[in-house]
N, C-alpha and C. Protein backbone atom coordinates (compact mmCIF):
# COMPACT_ATOMS: atom_id res chain seq x y z
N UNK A 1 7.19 -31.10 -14.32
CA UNK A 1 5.82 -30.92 -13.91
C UNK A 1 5.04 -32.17 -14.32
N UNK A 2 3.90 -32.83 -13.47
CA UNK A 2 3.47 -33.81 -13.57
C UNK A 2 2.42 -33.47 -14.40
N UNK A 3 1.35 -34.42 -15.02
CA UNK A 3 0.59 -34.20 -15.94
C UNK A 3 -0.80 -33.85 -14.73
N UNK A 4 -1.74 -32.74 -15.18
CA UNK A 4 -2.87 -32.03 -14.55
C UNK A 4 -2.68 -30.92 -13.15
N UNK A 5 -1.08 -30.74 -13.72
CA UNK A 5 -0.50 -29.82 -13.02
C UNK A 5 -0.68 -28.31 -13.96
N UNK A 6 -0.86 -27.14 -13.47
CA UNK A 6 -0.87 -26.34 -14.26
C UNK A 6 0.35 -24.91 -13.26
N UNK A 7 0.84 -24.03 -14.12
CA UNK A 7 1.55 -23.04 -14.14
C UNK A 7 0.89 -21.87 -14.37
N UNK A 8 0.70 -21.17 -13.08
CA UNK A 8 0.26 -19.56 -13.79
C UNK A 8 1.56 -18.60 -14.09
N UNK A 9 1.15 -18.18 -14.92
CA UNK A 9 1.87 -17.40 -15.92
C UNK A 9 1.60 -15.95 -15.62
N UNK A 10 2.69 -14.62 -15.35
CA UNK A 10 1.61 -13.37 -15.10
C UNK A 10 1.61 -12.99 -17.08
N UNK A 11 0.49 -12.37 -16.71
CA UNK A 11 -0.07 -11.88 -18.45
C UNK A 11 0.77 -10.84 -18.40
N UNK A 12 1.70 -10.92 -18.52
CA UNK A 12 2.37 -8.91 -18.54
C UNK A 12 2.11 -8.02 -19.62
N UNK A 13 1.14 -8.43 -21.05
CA UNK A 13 0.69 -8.21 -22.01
C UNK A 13 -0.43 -7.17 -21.54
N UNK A 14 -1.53 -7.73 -20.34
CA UNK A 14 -2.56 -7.78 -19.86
C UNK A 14 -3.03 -6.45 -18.97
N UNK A 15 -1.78 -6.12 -18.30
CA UNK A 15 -1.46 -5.15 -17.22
C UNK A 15 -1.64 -3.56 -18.12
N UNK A 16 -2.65 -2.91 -17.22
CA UNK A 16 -2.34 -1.58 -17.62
C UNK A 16 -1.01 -0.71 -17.15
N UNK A 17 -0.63 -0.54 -17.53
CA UNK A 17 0.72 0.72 -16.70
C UNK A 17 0.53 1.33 -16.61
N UNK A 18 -0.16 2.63 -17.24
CA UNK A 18 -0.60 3.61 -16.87
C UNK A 18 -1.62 3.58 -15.52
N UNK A 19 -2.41 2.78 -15.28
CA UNK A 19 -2.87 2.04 -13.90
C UNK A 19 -2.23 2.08 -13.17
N UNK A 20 -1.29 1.42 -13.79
CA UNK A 20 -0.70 0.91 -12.11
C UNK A 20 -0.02 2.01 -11.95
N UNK A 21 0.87 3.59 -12.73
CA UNK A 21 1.17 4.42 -12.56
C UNK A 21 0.81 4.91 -11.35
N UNK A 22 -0.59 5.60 -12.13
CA UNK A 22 -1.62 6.61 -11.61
C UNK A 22 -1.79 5.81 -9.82
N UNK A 23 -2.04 4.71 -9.62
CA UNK A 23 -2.58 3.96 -8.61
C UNK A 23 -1.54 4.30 -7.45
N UNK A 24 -0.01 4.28 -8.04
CA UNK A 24 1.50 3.87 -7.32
C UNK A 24 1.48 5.57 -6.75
N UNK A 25 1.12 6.64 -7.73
CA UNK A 25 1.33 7.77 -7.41
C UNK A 25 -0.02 8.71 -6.54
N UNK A 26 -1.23 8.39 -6.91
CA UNK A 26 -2.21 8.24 -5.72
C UNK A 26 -1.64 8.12 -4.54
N UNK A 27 -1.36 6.69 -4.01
CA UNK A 27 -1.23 6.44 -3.01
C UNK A 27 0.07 7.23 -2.47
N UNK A 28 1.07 7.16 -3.17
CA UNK A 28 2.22 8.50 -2.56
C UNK A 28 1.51 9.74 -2.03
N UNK A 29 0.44 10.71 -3.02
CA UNK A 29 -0.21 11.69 -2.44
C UNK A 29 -1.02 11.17 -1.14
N UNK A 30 -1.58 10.38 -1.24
CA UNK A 30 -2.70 10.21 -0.11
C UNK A 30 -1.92 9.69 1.08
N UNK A 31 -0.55 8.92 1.16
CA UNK A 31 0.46 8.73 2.28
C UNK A 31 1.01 10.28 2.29
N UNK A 32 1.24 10.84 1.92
CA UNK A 32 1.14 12.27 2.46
C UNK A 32 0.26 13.02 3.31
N UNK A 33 -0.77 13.49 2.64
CA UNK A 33 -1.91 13.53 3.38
C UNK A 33 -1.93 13.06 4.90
N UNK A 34 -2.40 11.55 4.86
CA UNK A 34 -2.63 10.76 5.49
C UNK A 34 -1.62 10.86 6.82
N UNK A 35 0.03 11.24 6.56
CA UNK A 35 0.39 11.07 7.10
C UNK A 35 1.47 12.48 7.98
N UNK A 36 0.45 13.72 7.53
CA UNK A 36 1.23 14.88 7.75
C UNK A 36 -0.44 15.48 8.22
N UNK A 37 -1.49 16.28 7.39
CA UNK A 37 -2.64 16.92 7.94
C UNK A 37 -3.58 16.14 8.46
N UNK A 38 -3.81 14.86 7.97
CA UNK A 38 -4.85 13.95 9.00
C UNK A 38 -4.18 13.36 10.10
N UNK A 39 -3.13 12.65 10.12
CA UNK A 39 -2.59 11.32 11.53
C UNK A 39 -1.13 12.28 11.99
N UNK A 40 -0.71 12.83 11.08
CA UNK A 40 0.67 13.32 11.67
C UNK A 40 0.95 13.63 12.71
N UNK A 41 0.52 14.25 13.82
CA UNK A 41 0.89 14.60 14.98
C UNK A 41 0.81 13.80 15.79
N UNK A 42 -0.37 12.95 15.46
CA UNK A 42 -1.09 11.51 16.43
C UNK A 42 0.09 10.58 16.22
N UNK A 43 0.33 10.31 15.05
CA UNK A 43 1.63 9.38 14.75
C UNK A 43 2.56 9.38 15.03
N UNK A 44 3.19 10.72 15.48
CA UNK A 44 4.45 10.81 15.85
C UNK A 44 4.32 10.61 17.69
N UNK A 45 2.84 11.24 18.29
CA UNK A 45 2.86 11.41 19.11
C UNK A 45 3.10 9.82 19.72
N UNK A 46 1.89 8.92 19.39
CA UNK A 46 1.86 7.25 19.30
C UNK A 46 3.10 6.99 19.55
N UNK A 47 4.09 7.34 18.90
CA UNK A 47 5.34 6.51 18.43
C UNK A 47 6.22 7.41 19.58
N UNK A 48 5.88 8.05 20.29
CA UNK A 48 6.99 8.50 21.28
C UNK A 48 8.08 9.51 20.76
N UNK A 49 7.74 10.04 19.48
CA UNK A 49 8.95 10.67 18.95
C UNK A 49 8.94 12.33 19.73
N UNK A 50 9.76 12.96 19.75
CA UNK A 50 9.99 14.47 19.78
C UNK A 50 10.22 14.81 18.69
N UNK A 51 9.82 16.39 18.55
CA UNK A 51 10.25 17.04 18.03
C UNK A 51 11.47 16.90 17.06
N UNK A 52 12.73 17.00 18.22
CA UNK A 52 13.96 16.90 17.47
C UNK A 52 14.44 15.34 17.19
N UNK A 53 13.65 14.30 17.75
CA UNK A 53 14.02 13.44 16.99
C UNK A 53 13.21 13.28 15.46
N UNK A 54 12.37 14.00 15.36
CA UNK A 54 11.53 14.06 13.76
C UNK A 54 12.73 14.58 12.81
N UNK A 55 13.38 15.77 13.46
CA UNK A 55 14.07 16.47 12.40
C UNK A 55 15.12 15.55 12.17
N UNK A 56 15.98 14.63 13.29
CA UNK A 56 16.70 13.82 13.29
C UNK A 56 16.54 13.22 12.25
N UNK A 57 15.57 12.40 12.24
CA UNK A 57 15.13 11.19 11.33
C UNK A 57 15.20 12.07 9.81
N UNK A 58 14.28 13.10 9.69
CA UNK A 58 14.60 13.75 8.58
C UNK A 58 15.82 14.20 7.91
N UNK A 59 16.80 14.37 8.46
CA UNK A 59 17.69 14.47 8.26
C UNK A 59 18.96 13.78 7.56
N UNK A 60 18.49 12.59 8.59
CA UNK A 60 19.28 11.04 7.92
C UNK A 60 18.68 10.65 6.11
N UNK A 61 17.73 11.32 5.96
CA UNK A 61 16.92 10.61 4.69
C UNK A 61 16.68 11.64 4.00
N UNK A 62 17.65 12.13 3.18
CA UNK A 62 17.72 13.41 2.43
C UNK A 62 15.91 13.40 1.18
N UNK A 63 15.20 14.13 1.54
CA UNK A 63 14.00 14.19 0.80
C UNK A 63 14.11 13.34 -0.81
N UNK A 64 14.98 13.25 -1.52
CA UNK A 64 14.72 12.48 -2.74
C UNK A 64 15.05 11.28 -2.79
N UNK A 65 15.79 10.57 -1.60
CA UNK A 65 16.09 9.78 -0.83
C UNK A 65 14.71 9.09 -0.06
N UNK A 66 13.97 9.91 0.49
CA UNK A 66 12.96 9.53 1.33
C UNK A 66 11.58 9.48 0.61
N UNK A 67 11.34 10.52 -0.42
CA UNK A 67 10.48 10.55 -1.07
C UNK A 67 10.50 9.52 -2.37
N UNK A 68 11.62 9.46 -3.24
CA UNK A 68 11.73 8.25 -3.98
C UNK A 68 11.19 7.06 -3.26
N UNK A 69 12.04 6.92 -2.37
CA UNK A 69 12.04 5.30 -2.01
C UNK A 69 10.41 5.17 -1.46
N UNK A 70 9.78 6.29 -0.62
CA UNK A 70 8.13 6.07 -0.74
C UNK A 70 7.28 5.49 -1.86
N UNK A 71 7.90 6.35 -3.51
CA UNK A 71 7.11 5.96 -4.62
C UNK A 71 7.51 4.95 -5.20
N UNK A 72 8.73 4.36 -4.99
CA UNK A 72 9.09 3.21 -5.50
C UNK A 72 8.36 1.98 -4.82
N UNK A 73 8.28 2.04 -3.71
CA UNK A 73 6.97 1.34 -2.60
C UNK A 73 6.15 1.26 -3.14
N UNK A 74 5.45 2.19 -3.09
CA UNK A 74 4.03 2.22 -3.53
C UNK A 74 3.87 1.86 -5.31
N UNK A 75 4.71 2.09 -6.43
CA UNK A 75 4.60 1.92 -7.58
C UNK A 75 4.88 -0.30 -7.50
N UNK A 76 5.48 -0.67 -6.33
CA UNK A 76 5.84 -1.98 -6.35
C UNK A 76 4.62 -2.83 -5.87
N UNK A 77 4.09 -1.95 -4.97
CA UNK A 77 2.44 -2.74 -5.17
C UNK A 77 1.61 -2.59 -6.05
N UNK A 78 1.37 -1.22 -6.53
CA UNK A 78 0.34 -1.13 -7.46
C UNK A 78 0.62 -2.00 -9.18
N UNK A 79 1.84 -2.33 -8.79
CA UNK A 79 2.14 -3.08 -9.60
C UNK A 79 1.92 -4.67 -9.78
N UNK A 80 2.14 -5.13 -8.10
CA UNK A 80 1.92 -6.26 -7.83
C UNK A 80 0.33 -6.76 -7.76
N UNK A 81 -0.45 -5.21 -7.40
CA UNK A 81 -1.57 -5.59 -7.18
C UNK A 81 -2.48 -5.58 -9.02
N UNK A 82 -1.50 -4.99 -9.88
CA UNK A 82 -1.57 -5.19 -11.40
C UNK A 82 -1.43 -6.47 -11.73
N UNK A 83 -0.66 -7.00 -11.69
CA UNK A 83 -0.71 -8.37 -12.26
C UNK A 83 -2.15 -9.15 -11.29
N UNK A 84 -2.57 -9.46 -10.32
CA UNK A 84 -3.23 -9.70 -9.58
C UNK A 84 -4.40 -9.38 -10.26
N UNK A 85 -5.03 -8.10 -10.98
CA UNK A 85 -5.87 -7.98 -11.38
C UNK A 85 -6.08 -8.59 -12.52
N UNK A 86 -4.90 -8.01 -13.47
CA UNK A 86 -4.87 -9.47 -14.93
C UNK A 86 -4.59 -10.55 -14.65
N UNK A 87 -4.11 -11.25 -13.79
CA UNK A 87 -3.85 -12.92 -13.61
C UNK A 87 -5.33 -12.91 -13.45
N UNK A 88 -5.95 -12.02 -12.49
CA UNK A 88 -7.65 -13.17 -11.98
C UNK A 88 -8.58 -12.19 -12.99
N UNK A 89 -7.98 -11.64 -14.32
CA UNK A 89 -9.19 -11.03 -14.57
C UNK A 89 -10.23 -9.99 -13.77
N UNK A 90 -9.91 -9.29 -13.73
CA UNK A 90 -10.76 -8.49 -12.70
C UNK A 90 -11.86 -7.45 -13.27
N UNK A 91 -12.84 -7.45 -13.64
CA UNK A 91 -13.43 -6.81 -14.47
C UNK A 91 -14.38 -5.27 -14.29
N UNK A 92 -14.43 -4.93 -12.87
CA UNK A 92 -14.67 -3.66 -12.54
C UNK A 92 -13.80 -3.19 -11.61
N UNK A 93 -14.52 -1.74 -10.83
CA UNK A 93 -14.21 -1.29 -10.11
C UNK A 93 -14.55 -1.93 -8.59
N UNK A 94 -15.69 -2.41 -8.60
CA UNK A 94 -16.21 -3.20 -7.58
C UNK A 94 -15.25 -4.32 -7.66
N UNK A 95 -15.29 -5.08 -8.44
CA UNK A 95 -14.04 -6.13 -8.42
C UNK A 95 -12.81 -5.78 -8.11
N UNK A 96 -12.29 -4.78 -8.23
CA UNK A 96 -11.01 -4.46 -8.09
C UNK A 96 -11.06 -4.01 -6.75
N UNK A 97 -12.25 -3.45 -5.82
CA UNK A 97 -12.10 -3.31 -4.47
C UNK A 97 -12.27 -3.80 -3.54
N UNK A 98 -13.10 -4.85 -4.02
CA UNK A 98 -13.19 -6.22 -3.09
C UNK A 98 -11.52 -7.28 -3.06
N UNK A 99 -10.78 -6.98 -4.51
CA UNK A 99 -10.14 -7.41 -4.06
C UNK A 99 -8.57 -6.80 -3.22
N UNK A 100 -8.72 -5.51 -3.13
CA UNK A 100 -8.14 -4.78 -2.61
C UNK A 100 -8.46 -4.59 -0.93
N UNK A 101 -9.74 -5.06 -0.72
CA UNK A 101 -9.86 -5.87 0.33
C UNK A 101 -9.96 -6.61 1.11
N UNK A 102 -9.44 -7.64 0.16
CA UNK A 102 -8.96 -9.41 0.46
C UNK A 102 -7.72 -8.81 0.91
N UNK A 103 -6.73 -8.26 -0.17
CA UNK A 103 -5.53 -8.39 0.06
C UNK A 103 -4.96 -7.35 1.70
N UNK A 104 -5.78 -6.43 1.64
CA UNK A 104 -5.71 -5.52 2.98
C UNK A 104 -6.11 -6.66 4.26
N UNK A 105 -7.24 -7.30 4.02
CA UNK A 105 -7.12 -8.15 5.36
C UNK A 105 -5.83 -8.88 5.65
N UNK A 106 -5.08 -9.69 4.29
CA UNK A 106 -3.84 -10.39 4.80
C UNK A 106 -3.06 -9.42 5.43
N UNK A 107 -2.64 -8.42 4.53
CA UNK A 107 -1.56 -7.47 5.16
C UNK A 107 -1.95 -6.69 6.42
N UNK A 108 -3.73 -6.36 7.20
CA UNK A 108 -3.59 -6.21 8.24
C UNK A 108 -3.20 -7.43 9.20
N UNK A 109 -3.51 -8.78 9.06
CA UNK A 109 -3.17 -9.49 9.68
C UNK A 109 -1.67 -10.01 10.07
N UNK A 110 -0.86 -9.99 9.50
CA UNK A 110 0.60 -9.58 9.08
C UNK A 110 1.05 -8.49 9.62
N UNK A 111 0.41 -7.41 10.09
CA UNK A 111 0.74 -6.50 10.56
C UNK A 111 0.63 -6.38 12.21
N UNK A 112 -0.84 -6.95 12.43
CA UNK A 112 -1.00 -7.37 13.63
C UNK A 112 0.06 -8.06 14.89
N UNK A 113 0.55 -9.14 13.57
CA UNK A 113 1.54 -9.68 14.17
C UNK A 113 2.44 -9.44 14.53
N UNK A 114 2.87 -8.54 13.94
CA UNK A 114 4.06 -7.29 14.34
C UNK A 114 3.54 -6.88 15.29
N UNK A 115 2.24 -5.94 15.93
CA UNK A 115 1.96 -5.13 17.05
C UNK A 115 1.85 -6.35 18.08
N UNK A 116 1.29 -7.34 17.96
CA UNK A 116 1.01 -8.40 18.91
C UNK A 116 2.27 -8.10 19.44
N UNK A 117 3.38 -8.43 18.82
CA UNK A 117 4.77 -8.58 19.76
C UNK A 117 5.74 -7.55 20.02
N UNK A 118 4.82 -5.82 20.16
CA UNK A 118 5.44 -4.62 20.56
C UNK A 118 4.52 -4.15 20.89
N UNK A 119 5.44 -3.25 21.87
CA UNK A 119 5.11 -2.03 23.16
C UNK A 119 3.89 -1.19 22.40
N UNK A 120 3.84 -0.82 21.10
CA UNK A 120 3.78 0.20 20.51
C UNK A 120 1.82 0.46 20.59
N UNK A 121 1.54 1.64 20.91
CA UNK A 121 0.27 2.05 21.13
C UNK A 121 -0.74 1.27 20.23
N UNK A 122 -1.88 0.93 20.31
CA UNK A 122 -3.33 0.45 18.94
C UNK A 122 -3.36 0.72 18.26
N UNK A 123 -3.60 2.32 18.68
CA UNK A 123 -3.29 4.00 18.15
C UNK A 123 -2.74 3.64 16.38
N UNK A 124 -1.38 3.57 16.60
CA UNK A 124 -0.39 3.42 15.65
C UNK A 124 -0.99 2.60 15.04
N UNK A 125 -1.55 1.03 15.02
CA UNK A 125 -1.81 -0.03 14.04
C UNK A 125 -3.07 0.33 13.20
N UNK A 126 -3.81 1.20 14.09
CA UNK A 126 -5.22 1.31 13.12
C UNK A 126 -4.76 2.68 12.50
N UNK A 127 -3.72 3.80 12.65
CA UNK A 127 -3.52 4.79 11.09
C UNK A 127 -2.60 3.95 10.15
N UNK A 128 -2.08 2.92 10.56
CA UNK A 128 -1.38 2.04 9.42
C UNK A 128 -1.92 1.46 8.74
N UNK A 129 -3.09 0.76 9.29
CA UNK A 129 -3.32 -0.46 8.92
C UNK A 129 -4.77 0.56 7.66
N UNK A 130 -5.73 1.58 8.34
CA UNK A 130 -6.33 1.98 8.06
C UNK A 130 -5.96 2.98 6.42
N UNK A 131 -4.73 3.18 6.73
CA UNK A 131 -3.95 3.90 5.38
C UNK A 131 -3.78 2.64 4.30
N UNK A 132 -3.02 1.96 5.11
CA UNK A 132 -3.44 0.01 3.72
C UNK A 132 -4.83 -0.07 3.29
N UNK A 133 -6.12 0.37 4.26
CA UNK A 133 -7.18 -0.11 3.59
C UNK A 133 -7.64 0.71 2.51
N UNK A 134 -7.15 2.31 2.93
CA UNK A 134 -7.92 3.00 2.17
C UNK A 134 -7.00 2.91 0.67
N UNK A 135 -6.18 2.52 0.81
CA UNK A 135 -5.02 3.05 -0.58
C UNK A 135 -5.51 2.19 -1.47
N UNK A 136 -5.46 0.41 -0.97
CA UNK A 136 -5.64 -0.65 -1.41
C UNK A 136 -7.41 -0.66 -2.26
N UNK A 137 -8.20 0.02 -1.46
CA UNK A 137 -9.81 -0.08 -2.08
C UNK A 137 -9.53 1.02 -3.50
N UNK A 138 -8.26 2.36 -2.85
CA UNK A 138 -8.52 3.00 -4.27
C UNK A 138 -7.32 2.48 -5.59
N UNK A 139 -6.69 1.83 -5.30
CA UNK A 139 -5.68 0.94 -6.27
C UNK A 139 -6.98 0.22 -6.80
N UNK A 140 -7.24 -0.66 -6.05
CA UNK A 140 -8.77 -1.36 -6.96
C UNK A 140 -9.45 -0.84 -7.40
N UNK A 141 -9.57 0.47 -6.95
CA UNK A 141 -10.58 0.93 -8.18
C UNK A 141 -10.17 1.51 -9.38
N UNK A 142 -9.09 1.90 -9.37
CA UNK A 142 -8.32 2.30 -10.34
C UNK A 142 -7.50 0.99 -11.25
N UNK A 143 -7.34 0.37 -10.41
CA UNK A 143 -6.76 -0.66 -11.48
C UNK A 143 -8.08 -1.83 -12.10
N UNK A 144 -8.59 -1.62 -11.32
CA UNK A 144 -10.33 -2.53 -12.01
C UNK A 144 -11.25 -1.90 -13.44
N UNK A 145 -10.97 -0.58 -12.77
CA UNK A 145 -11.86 0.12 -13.96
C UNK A 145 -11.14 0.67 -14.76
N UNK A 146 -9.64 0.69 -14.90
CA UNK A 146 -8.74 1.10 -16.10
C UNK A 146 -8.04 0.04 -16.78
N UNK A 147 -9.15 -0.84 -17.44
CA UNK A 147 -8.78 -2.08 -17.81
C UNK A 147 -8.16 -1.64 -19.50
């Protein structure tokens, strides 16, 4: 490293866990929700699925199988979005949701890019993209104000 070069370091000292817990497991409940009594039918409908291809799919992905690997997801951002809060210091809840909506604009845009280059209904991108925004504002608030 050249001299007036600097290295960020994550503070892993810094990070709440219990934060980022609570934040990782939130968002598992609210992708539930989100994705069975509010969008569920719309979502499947969007996506062209039947019926028996739902159960299909269910099937292939034995529930602790399908449900793990959801919270392991979601515990890998709220984690990522943990260090993010202690690397930049983040000192409220407001802070933590503004930046939970920095990071939602990249990942809708990233996402976009994906729909730009498929068949697949609007429909579908705005309960996706709209489930990133809402999870991401409440990770920030939870990881901002559980400093």
């Amino acid at each position: 490293m050249s001299e007036g070069e600097t290295v960020v370091s994550i503070p892993w000292g810094a990070i709440n866990y219990w934060a980022v817990l609570v934040a990782g497991l939130a968002t598992f409940l609210l992708g539930g929700l989100w994705y069975t009594a509010l969008f569920g039918k719309l979502w499947v409908q969007l996506n062209g699925y039947t019926e028996e291809q739902v159960k299909k799919m269910q099937a292939r992905r034995p529930p602790p199988v399908f449900f793990g690997g959801m919270v392991a997801c979601y515990l890998i951002v709220a984690l990522v979005f943990g260090i993010l809060v202690a690397t930049f210091n983040v000192p409220t809840a407001l802070a933590g949701i503004g930046l939970g909506c920095l990071l939602w604009l990249a990942m809708a845009a990233i996402s976009m890019t994906g729909h730009i280059a498929s068949d697949k209904p609007l429909g579908l991108f705005v309960i996706d993209t709209s489930f990133q925004l809402i999870f991401l504002v409440m990770m920030g608030a939870i990881l901002g104000s559980w400093r």
